[in-house]
Protein backbone atom coordinates (compact mmCIF):
# COMPACT_ATOMS: atom_id res chain seq x y z
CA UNK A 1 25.05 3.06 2.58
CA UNK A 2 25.34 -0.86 1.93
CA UNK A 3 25.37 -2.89 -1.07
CA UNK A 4 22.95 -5.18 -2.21
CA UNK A 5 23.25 -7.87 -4.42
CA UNK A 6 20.05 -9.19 -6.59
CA UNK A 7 20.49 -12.67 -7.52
CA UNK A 8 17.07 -13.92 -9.50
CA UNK A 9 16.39 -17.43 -10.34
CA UNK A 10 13.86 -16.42 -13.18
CA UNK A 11 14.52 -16.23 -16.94
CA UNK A 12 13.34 -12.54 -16.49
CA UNK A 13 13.91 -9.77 -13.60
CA UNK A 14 11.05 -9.73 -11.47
CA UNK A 15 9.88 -13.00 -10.02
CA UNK A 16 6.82 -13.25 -8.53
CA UNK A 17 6.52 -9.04 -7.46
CA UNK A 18 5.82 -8.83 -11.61
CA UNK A 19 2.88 -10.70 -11.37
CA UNK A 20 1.60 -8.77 -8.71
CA UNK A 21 -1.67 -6.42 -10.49
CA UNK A 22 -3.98 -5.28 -7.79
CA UNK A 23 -2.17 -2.36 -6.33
CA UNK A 24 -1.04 -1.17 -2.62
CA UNK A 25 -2.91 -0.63 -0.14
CA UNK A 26 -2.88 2.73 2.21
CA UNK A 27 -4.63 5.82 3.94
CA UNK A 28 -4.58 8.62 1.91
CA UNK A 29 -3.69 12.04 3.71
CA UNK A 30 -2.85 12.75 6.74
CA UNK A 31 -4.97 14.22 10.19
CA UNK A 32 -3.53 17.49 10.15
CA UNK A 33 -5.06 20.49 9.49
CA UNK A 34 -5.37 22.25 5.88
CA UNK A 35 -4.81 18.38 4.97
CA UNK A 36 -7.19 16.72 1.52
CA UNK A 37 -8.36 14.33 4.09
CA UNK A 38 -10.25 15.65 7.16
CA UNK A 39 -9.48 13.76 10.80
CA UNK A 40 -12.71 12.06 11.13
CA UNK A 41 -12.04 10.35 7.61
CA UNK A 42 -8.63 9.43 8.38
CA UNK A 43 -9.99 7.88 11.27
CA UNK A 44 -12.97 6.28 9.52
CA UNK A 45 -10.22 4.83 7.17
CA UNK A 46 -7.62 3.88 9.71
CA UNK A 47 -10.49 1.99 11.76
CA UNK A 48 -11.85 0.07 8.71
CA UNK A 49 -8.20 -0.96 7.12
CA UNK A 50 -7.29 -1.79 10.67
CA UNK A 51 -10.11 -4.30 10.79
CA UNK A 52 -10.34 -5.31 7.38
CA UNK A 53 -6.83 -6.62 7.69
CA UNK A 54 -7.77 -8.43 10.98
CA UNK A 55 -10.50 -9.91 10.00
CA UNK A 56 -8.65 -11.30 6.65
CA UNK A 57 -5.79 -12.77 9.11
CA UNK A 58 -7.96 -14.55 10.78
CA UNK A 59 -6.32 -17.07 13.42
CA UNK A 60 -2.77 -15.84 12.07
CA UNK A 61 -3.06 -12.23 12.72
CA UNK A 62 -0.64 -10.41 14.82
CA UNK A 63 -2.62 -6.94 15.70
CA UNK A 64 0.86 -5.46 16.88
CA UNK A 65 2.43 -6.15 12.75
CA UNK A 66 -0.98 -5.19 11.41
CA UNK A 67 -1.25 -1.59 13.50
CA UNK A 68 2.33 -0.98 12.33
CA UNK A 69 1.48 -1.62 8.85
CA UNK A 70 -1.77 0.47 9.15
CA UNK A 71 0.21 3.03 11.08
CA UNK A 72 3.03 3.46 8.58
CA UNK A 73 1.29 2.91 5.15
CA UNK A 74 1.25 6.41 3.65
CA UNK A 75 4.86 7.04 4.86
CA UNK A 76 5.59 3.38 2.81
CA UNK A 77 3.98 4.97 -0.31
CA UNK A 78 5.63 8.28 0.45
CA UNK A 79 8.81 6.32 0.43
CA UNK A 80 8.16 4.22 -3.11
CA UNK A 81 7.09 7.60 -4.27
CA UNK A 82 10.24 9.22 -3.54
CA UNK A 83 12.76 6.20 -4.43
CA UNK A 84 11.18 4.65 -7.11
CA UNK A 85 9.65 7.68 -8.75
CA UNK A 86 6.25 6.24 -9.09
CA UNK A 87 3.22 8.36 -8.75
CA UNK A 88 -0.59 7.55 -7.54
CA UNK A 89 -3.78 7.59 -9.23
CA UNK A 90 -6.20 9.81 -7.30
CA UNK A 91 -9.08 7.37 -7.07
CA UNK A 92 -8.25 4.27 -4.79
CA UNK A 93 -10.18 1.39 -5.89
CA UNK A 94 -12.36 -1.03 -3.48
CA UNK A 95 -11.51 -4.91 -3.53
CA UNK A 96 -12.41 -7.69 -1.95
CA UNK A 97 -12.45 -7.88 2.11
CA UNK A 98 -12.37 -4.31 1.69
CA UNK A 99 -14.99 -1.83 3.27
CA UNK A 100 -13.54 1.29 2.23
CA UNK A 101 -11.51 2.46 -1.38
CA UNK A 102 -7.73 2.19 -0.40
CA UNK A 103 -5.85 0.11 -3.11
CA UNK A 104 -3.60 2.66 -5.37
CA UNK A 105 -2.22 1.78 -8.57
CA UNK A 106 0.64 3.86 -10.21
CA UNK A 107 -0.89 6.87 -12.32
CA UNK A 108 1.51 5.55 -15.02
CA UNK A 109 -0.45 2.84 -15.92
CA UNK A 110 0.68 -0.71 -15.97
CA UNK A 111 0.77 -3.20 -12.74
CA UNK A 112 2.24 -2.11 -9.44
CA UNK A 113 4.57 -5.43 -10.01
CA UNK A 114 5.91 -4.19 -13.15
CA UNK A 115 6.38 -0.79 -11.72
CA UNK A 116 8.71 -1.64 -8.62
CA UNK A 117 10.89 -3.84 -11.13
């Protein structure tokens, strides 16, 4: 129930999340039955975002920040989704450091930067 004020240094709303392009990372679905994504897979994509993200941190990884994130990144989208209105495409794309498909961009169209502002 707090207020928050925005104060932005830029010309334009935004700053640097606008420029962000490549889309958010998560596990799609969820290891329950009757679920799109069976428990094996969610495992499978746990495991390799999990290690991914480790490996990528190198020497400045904390495993404890990176499980949480791992952990909690459908309920994150879930939350976007519910707040911000946006909506997922259905086929997650695979970037670099990646070993699995798990980067979403909004099924709108456009840049997930210029979709949160």
């Amino acid at each position: 129930g707090g207020r928050v004020v925005l104060i932005e240094k830029q010309g334009s709303m935004g700053g640097n999340t606008i420029k962000a392009s490549s889309g958010i990372n998560f596990i799609s679905g969820t290891p329950t039955p009757g679920a799109a994504v069976d428990d094996d897979d969610y495992q499978r994509q746990k495991e390799s975002f999990l290690h991914d993200t480790l490996q990528s941190a190198g020497s400045r990884a904390t495993p404890e920040l990176i499980q949480l994130l791992v952990e909690q990144s459908a309920d994150g989208m879930e939350w976007l989704q519910s707040r911000a209105g946006l909506e997922w495409n259905n086929k997650p794309s695979q970037l670099g450091g990646h070993s699995h498909a798990r980067t979403f961009r909004p099924a709108q169209g456009g840049t997930i930067g210029y979709a949160l502002v």
